[in-house]
N, C-alpha and C. Protein backbone atom coordinates (compact mmCIF):
# COMPACT_ATOMS: atom_id res chain seq x y z
N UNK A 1 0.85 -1.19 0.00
CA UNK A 1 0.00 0.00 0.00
C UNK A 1 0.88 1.24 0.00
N UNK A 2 0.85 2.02 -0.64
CA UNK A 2 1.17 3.82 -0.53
C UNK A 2 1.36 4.32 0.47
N UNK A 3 2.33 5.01 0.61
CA UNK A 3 1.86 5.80 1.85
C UNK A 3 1.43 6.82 1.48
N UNK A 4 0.57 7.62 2.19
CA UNK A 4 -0.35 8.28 1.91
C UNK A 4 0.55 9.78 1.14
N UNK A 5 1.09 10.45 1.74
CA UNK A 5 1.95 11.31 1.06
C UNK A 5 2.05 11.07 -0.27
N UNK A 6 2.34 10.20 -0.45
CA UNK A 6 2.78 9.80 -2.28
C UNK A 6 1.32 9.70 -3.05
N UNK A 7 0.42 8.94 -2.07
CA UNK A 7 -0.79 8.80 -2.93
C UNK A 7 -1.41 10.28 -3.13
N UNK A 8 -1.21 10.99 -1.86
CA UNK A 8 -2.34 12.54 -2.78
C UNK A 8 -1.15 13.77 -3.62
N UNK A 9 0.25 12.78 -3.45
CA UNK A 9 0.61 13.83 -4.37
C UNK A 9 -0.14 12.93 -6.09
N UNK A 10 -0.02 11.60 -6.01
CA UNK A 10 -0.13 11.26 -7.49
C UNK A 10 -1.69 11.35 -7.83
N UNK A 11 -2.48 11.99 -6.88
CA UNK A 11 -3.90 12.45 -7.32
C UNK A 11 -3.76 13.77 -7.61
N UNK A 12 -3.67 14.67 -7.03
CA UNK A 12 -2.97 16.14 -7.20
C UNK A 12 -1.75 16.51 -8.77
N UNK A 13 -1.35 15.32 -9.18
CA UNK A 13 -0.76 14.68 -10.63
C UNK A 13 -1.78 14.67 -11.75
N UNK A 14 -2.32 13.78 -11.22
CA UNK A 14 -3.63 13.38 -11.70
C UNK A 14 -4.69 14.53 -12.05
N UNK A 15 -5.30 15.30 -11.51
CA UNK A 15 -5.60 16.23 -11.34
C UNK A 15 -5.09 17.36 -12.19
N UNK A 16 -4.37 17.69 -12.24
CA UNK A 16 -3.29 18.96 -12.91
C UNK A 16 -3.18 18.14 -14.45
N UNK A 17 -3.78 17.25 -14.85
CA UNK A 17 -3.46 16.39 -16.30
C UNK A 17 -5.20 16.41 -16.42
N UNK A 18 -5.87 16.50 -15.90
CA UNK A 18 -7.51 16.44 -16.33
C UNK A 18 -7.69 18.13 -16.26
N UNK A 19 -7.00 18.65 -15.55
CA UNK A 19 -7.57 20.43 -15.60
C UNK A 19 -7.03 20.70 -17.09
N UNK A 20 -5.60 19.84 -16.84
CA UNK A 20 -4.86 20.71 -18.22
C UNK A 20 -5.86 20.67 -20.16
N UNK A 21 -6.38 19.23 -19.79
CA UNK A 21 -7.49 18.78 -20.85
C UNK A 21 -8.41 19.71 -20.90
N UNK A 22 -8.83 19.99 -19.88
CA UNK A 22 -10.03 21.07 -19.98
C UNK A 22 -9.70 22.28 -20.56
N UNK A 23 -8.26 23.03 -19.86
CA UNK A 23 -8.14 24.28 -20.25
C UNK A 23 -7.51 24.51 -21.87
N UNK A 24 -7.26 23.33 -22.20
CA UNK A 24 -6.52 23.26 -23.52
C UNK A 24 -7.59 23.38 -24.50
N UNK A 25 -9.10 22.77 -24.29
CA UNK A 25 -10.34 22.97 -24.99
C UNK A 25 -10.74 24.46 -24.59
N UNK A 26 -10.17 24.72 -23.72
CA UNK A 26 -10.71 26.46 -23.49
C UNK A 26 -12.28 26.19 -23.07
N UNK A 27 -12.67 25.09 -22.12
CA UNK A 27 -13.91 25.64 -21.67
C UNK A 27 -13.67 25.18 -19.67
N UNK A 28 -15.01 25.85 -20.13
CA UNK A 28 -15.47 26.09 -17.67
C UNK A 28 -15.40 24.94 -17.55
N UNK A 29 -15.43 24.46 -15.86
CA UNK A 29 -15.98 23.39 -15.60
C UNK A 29 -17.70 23.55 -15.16
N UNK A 30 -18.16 24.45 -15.62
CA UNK A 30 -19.67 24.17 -16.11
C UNK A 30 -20.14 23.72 -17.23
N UNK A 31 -19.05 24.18 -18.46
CA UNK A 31 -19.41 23.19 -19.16
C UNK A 31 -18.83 21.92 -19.68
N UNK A 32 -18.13 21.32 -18.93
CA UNK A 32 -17.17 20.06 -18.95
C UNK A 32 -18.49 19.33 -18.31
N UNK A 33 -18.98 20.09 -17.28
CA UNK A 33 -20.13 19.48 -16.00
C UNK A 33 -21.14 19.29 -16.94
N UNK A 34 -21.51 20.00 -17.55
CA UNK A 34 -22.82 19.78 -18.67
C UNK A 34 -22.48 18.78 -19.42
N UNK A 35 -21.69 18.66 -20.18
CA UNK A 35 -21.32 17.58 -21.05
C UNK A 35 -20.87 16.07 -20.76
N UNK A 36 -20.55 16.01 -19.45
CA UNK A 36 -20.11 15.00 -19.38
C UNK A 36 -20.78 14.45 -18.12
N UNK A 37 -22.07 15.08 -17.38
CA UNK A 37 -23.32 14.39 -16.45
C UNK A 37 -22.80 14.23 -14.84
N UNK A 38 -21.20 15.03 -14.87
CA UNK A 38 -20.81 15.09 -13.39
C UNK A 38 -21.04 16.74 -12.56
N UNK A 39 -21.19 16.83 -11.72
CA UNK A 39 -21.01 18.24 -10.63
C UNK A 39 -19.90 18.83 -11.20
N UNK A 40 -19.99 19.93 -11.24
CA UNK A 40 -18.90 21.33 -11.32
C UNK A 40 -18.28 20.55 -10.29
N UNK A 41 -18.71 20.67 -8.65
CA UNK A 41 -17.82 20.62 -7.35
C UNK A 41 -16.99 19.29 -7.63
N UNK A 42 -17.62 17.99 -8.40
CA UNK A 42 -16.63 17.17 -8.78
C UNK A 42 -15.51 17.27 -8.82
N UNK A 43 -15.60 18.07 -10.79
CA UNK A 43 -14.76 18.20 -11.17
C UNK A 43 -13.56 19.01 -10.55
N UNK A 44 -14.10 20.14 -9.98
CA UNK A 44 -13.20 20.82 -9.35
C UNK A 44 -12.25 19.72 -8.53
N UNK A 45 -13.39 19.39 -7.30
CA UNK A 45 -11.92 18.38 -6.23
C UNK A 45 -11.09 17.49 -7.11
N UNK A 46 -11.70 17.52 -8.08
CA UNK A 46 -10.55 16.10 -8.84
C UNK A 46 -9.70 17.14 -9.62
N UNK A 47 -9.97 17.98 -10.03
CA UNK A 47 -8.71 18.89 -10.42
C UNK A 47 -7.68 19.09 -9.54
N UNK A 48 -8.24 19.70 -8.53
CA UNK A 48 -7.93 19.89 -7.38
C UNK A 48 -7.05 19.21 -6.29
N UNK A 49 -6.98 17.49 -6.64
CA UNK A 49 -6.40 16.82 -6.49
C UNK A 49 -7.18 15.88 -4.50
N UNK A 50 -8.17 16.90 -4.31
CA UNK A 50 -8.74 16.38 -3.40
C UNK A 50 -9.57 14.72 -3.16
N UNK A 51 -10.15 14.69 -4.54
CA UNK A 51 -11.01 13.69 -4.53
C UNK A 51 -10.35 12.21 -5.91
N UNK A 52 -9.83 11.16 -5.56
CA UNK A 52 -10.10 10.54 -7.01
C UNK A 52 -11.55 9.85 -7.49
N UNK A 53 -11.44 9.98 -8.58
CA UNK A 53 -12.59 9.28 -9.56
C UNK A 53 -12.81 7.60 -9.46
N UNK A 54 -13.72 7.81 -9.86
CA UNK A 54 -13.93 6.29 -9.99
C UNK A 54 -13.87 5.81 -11.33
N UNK A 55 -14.17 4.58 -11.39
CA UNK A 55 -13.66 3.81 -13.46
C UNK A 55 -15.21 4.42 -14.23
N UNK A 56 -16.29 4.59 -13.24
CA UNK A 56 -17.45 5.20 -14.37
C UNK A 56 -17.86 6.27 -14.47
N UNK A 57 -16.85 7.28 -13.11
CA UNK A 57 -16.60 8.98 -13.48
C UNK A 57 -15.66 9.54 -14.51
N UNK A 58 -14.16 8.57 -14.32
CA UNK A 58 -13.00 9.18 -15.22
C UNK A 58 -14.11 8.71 -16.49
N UNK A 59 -14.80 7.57 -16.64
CA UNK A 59 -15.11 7.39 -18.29
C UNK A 59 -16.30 8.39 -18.68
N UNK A 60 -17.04 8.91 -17.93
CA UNK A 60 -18.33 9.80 -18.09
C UNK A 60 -17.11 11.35 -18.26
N UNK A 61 -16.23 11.52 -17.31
CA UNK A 61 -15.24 12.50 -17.40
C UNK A 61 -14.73 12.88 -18.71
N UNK A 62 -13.89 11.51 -19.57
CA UNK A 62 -13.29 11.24 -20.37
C UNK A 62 -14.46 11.70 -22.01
N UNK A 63 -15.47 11.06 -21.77
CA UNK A 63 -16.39 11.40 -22.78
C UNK A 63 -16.96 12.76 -22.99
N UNK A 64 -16.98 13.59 -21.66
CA UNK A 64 -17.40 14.59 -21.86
C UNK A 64 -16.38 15.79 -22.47
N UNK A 65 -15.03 15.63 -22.21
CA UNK A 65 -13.74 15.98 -22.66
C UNK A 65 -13.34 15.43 -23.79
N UNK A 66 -13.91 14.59 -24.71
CA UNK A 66 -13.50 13.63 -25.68
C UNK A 66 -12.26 13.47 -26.37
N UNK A 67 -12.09 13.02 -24.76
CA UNK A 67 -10.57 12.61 -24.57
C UNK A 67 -10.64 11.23 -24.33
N UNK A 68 -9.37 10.70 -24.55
CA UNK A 68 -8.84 9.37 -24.34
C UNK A 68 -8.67 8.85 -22.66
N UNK A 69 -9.34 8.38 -22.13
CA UNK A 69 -9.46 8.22 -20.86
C UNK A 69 -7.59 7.85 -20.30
N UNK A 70 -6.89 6.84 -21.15
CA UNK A 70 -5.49 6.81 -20.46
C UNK A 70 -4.97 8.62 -20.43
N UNK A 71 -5.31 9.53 -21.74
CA UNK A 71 -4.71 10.79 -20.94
C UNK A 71 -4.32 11.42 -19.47
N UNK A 72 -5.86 10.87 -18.84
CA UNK A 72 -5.62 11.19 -17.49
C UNK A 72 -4.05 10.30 -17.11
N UNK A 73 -4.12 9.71 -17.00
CA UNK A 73 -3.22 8.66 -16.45
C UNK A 73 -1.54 9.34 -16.98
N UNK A 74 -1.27 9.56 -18.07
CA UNK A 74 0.04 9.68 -18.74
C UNK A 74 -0.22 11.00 -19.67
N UNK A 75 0.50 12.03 -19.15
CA UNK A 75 -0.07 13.04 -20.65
C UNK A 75 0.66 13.30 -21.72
N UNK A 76 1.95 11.90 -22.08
CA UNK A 76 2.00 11.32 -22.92
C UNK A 76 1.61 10.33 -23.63
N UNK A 77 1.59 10.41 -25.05
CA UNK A 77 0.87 9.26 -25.45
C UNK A 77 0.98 9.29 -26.97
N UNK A 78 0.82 8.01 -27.57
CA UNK A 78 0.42 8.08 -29.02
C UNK A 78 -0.96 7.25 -29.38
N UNK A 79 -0.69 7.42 -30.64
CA UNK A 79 -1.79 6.32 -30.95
C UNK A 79 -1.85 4.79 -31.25
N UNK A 80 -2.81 4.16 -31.04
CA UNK A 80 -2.10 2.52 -31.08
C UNK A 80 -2.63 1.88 -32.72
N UNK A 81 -1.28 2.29 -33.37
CA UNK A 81 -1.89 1.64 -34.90
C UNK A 81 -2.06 -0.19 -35.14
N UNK A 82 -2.73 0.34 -36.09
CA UNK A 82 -2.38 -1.23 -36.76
C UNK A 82 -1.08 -1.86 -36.79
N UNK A 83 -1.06 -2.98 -36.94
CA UNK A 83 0.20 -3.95 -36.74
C UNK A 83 1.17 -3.84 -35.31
N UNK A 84 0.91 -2.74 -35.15
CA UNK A 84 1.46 -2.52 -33.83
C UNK A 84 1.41 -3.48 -32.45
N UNK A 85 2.39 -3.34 -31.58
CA UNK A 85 2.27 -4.21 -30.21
C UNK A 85 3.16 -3.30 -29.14
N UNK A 86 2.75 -3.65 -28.09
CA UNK A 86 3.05 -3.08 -26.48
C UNK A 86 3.88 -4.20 -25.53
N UNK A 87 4.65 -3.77 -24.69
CA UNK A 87 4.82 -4.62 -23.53
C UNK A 87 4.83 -4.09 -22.34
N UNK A 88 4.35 -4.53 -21.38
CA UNK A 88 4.45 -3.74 -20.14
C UNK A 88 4.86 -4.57 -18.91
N UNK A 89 5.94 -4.23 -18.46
CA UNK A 89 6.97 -4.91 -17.57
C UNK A 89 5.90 -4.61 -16.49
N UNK A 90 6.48 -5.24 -15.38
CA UNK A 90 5.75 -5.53 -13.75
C UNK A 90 6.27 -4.50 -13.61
N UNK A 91 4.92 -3.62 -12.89
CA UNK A 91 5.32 -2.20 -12.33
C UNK A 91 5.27 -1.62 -13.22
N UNK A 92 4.71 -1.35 -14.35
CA UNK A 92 4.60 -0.36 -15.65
C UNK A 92 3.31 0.20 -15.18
N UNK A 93 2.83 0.73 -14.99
CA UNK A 93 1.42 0.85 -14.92
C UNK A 93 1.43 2.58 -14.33
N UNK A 94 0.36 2.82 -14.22
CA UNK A 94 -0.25 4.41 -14.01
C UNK A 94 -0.96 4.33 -12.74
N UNK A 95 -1.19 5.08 -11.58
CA UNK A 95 -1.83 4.53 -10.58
C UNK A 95 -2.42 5.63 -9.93
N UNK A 96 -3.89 4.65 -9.67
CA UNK A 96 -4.91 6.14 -9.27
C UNK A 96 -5.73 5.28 -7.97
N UNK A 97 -5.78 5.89 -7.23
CA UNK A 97 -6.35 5.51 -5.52
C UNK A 97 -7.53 6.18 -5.31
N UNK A 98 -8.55 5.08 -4.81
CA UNK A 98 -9.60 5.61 -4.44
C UNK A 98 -9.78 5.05 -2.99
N UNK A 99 -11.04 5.47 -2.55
CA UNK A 99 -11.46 4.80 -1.08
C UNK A 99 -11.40 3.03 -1.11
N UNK A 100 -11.80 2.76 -2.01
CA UNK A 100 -12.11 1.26 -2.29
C UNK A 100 -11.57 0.76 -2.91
N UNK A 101 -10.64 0.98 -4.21
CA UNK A 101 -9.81 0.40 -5.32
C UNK A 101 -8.52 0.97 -5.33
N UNK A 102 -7.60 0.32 -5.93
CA UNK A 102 -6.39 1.03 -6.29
C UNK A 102 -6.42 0.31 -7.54
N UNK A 103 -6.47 1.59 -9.25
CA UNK A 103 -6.19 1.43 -10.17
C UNK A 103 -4.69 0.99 -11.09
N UNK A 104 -4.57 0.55 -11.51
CA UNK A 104 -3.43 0.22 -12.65
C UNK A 104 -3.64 -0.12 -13.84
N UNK A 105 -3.88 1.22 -14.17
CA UNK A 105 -3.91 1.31 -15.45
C UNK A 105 -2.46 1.01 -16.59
N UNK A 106 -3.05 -0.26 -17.34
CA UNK A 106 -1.75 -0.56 -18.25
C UNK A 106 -1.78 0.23 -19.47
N UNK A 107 -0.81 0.29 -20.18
CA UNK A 107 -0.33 0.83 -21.03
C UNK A 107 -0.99 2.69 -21.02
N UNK A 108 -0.70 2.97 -20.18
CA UNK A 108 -1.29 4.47 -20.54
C UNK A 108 -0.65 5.63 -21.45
N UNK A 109 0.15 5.19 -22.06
CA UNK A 109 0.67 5.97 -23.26
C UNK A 109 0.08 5.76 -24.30
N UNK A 110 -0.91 4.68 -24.63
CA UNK A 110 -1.22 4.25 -26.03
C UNK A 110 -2.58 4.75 -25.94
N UNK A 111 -3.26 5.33 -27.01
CA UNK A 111 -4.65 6.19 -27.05
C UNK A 111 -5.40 5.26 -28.39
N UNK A 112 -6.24 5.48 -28.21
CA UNK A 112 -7.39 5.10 -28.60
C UNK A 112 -6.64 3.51 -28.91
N UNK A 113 -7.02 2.47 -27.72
CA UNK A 113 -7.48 1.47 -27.41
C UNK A 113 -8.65 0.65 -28.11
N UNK A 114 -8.54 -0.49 -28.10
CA UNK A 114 -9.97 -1.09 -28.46
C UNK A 114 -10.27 -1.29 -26.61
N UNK A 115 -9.56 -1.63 -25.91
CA UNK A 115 -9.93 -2.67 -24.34
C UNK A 115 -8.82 -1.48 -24.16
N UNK A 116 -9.46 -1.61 -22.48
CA UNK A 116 -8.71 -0.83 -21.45
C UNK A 116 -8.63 -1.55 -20.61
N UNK A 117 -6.94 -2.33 -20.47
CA UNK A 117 -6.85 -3.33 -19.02
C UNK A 117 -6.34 -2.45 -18.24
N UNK A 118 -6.72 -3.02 -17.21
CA UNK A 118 -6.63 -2.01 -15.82
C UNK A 118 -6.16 -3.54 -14.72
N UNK A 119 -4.75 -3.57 -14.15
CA UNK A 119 -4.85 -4.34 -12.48
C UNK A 119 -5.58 -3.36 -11.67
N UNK A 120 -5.85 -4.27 -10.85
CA UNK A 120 -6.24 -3.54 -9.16
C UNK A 120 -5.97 -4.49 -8.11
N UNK A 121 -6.31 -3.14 -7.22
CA UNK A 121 -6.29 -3.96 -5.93
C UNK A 121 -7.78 -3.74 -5.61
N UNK A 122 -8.61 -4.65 -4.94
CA UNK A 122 -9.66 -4.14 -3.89
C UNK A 122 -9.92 -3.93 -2.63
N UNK A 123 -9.75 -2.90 -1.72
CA UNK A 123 -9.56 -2.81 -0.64
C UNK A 123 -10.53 -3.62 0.42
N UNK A 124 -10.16 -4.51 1.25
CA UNK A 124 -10.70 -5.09 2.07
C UNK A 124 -12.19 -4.19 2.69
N UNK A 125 -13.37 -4.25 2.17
CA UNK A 125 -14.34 -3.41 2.97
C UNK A 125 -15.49 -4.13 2.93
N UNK A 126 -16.33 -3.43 3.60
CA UNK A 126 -18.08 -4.29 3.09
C UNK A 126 -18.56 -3.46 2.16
N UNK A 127 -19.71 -4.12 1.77
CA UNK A 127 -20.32 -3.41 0.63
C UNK A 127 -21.01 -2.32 0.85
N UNK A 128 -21.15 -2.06 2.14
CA UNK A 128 -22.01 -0.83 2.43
C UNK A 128 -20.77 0.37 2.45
N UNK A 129 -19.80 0.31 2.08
CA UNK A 129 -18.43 1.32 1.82
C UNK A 129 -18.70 1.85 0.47
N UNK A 130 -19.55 0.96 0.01
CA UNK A 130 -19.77 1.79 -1.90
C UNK A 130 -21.17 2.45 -1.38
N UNK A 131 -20.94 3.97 -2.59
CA UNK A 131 -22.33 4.73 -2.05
C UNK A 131 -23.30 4.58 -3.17
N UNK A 132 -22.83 4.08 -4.35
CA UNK A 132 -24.02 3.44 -5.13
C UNK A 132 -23.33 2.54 -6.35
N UNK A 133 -24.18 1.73 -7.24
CA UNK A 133 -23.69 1.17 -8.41
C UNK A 133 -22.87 1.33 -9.26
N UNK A 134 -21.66 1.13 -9.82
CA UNK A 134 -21.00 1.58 -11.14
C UNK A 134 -21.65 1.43 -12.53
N UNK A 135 -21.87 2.67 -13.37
CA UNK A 135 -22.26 1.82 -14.50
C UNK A 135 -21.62 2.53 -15.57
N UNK A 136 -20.86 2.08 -16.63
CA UNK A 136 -20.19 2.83 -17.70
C UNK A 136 -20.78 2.04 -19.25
N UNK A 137 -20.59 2.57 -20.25
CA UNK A 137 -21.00 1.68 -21.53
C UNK A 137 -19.62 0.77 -21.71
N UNK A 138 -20.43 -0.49 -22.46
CA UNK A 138 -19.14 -1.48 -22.76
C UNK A 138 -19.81 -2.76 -22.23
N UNK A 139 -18.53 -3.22 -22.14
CA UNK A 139 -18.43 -4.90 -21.96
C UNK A 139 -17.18 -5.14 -20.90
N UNK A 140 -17.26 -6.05 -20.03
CA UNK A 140 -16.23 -6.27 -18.69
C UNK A 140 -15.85 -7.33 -18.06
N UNK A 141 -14.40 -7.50 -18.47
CA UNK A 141 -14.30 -9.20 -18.01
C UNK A 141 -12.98 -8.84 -16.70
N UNK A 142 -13.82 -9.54 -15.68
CA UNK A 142 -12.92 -9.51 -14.53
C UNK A 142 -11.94 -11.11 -14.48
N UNK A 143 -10.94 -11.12 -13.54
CA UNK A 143 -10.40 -12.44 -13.04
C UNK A 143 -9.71 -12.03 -12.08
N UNK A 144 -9.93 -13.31 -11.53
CA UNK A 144 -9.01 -12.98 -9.87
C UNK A 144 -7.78 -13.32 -9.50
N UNK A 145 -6.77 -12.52 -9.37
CA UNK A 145 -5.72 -12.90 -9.41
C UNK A 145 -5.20 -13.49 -7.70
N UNK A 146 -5.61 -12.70 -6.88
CA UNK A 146 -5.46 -13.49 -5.39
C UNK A 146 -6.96 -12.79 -4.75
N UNK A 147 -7.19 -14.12 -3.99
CA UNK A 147 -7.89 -13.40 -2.72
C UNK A 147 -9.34 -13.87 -3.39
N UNK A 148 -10.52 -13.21 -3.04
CA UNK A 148 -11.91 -13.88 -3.68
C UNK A 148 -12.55 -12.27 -3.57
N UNK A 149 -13.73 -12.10 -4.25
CA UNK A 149 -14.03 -10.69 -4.99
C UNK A 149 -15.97 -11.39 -4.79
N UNK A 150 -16.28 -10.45 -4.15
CA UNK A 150 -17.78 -10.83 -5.04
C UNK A 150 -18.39 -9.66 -5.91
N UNK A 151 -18.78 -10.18 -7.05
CA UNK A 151 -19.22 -8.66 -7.24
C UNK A 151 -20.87 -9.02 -7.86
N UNK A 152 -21.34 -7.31 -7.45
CA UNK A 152 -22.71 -7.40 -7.24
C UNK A 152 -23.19 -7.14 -8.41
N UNK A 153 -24.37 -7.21 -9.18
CA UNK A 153 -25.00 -6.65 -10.28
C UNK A 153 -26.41 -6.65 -10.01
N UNK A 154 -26.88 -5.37 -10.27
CA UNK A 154 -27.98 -5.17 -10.00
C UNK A 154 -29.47 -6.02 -10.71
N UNK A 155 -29.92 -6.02 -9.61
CA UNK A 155 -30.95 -7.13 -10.24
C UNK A 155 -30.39 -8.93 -9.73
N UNK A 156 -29.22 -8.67 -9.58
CA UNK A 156 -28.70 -10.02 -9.46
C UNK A 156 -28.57 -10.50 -8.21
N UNK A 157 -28.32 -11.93 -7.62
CA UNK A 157 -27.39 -12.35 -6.52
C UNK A 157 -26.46 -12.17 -6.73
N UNK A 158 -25.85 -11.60 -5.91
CA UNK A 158 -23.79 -11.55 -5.85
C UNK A 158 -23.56 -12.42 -6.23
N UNK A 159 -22.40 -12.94 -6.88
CA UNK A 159 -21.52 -14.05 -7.31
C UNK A 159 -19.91 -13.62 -6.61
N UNK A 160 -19.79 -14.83 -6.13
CA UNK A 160 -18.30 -15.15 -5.38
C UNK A 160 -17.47 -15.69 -6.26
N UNK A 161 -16.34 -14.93 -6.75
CA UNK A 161 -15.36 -15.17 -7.35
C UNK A 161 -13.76 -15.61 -6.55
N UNK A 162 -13.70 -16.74 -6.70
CA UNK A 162 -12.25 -17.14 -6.16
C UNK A 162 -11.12 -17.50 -6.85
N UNK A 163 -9.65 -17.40 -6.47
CA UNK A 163 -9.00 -17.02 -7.19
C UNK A 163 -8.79 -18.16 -8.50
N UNK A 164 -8.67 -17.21 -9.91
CA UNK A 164 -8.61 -17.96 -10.60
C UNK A 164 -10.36 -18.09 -11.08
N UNK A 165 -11.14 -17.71 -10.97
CA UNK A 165 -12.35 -17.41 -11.57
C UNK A 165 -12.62 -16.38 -12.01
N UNK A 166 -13.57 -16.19 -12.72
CA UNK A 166 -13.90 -15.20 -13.97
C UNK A 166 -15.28 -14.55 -14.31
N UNK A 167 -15.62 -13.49 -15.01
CA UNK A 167 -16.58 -12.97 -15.19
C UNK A 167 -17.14 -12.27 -16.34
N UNK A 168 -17.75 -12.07 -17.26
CA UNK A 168 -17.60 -11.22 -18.07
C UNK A 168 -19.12 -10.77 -18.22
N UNK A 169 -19.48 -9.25 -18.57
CA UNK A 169 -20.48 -9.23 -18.29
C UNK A 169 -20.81 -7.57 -18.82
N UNK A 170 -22.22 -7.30 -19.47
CA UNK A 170 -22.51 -5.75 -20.02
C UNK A 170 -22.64 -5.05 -18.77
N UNK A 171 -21.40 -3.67 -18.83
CA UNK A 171 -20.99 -2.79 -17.84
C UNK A 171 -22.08 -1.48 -17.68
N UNK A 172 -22.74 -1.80 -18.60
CA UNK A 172 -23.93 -0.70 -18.77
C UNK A 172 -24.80 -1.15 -17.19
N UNK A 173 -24.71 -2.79 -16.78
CA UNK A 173 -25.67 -3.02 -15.99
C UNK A 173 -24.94 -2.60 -14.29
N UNK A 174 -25.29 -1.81 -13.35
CA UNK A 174 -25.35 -1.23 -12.58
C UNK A 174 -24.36 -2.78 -11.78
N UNK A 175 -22.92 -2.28 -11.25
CA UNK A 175 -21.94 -3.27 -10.67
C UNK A 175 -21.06 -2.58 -9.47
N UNK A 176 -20.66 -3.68 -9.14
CA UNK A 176 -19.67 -3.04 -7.70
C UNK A 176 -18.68 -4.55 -7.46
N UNK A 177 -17.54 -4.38 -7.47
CA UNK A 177 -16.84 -5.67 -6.73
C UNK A 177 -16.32 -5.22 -5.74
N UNK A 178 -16.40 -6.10 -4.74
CA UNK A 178 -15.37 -6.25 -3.08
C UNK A 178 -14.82 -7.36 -2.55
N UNK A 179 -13.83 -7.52 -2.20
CA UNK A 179 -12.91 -8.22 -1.42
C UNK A 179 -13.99 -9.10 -0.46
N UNK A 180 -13.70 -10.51 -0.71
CA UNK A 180 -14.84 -11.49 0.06
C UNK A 180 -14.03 -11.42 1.37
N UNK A 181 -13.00 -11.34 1.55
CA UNK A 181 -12.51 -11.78 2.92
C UNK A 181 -11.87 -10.56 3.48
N UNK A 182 -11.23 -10.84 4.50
CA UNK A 182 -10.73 -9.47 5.44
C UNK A 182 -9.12 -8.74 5.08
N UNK A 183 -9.10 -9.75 3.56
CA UNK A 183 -7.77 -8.90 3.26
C UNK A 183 -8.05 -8.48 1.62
N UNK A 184 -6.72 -7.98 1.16
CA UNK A 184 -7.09 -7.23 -0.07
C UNK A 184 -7.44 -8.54 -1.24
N UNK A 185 -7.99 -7.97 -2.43
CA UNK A 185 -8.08 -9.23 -3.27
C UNK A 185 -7.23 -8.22 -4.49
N UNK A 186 -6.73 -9.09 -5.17
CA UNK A 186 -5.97 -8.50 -6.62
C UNK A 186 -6.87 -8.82 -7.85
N UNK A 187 -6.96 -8.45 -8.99
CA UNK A 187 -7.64 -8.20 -9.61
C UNK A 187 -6.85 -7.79 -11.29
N UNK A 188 -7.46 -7.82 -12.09
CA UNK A 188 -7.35 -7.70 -13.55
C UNK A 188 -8.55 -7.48 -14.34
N UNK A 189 -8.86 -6.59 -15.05
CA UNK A 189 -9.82 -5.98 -15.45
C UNK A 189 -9.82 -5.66 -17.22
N UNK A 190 -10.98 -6.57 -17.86
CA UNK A 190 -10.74 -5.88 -19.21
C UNK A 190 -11.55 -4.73 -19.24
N UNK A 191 -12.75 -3.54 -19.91
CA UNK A 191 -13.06 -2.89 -20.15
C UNK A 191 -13.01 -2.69 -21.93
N UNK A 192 -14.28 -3.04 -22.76
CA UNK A 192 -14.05 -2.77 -24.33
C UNK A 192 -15.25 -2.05 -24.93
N UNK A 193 -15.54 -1.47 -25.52
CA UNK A 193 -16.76 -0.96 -25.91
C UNK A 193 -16.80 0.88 -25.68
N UNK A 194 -15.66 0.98 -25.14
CA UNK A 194 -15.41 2.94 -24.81
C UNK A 194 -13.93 2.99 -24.68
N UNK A 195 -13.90 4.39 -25.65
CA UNK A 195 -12.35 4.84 -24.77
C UNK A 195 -12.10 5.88 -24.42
C-alpha cells in the first residue's frame, strides 16, 4: 500500500493532467459538467487533487472531454496503430487511488485502445463502503488474481469469485466488486466498448 503522502501527491498529478485537458479545450468546468453528467464541485476536487474518480466517473469524465481516458493517467501518449504491439513490464502501470480500489492502469501511453486493461487492488471493505452502483458503456471481463471478490449486479445475486475465476459481463448493468474476505483481493480488469 502507498503511503499516503505519495498517494495525494499522485492524485494532485492526476488532477493537474484532467484540468490541463479542460483548459486546452478552453472551456469552464460548467461546461465540462454539462457535457459529461458530473457536478462542477466534482470536477473541481478532482482537479484539485482532493477527490479521485472512480472507473465510471474518469469514463463519463473522459467522454465529456472527448478525450482518451489513459490521458488522465500519462499526458504522454500516441496512438495505437495497426500492426502494432506493447509490452508492459511488472510495475509499468499508471496509478490512481480511491477509497475502495487502487487502479493500474496498463499501457497508458497508447490512445485510442480497443480494451482498457486495468490491475487492481480491492480494498478489504463491506459493501455498504460503496455509495451506489457503477455503470459505464461497454463490456467487462474480470479475473481474480489473489484473494476472492464478489461482485454485485444489479438485479442479481452476488456471485463469489475465487482465485482464478472469472466474469464477463454488459458494464452498462449497474456493478460493484469487493474483497470477500478481510484482506485485499488483486484483480485484472478488461473494459471494451469505450475509450
Amino acid at each position: 500500500m502507498l503511503q499516503t503522502g505519495k498517494t495525494d501527491s499522485q492524485r494532485v498529478e492526476f488532477g493537474k493532467r484532467i484540468r490541463k485537458l479542460r483548459r486546452d479545450k478552453g472551456w469552464t468546468l460548467a461546461q465540462v459538467a454539462q457535457l459529461s453528467g458530473l457536478a462542477v464541485s466534482t470536477i473541481s476536487k478532482a482537479e484539485r487533487g482532493i477527490i479521485a474518480l472512480t472507473y465510471d466517473r474518469l469514463a463519463q469524465l473522459a467522454n465529456g472531454l472527448g478525450a482518451d481516458m489513459a490521458a488522465f493517467f500519462d499526458a504522454r501518449g500516441t496512438r495505437f496503430e495497426d500492426g502494432a504491439f506493447a509490452v508492459a513490464r511488472k510495475a509499468e502501470f499508471s496509478r490512481q487511488e480511491t477509497n475502495n480500489h487502487v487502479y493500474e492502469m496498463l499501457f497508458p501511453e497508447l490512445r485510442q485502445k480497443a480494451m482498457i486493461p486495468v490491475m487492481g487492488t480491492l480494498k478489504a471493505h463491506d459493501i455498504l463502503d460503496f455509495e451506489e452502483f457503477v455503470r459505464h458503456p461497454g463490456q467487462e471481463f474480470l479475473v481474480v488474481l489473489e484473494g476472492a471478490v464478489t461482485v454485485h449486479l444489479e438485479g442479481r445475486d452476488p456471485v463469489v469469485l475465487q482465485q482464478g475465476d472469472s466474469i464477463y459481463f454488459d458494464s452498462s448493468r449497474g456493478h460493484l466488486y469487493a474483497s470477500s474476505g478481510e484482506t485485499d483481493a488483486r484483480i485484472l480488469v478488461v473494459c471494451a466498448g469505450q475509450r
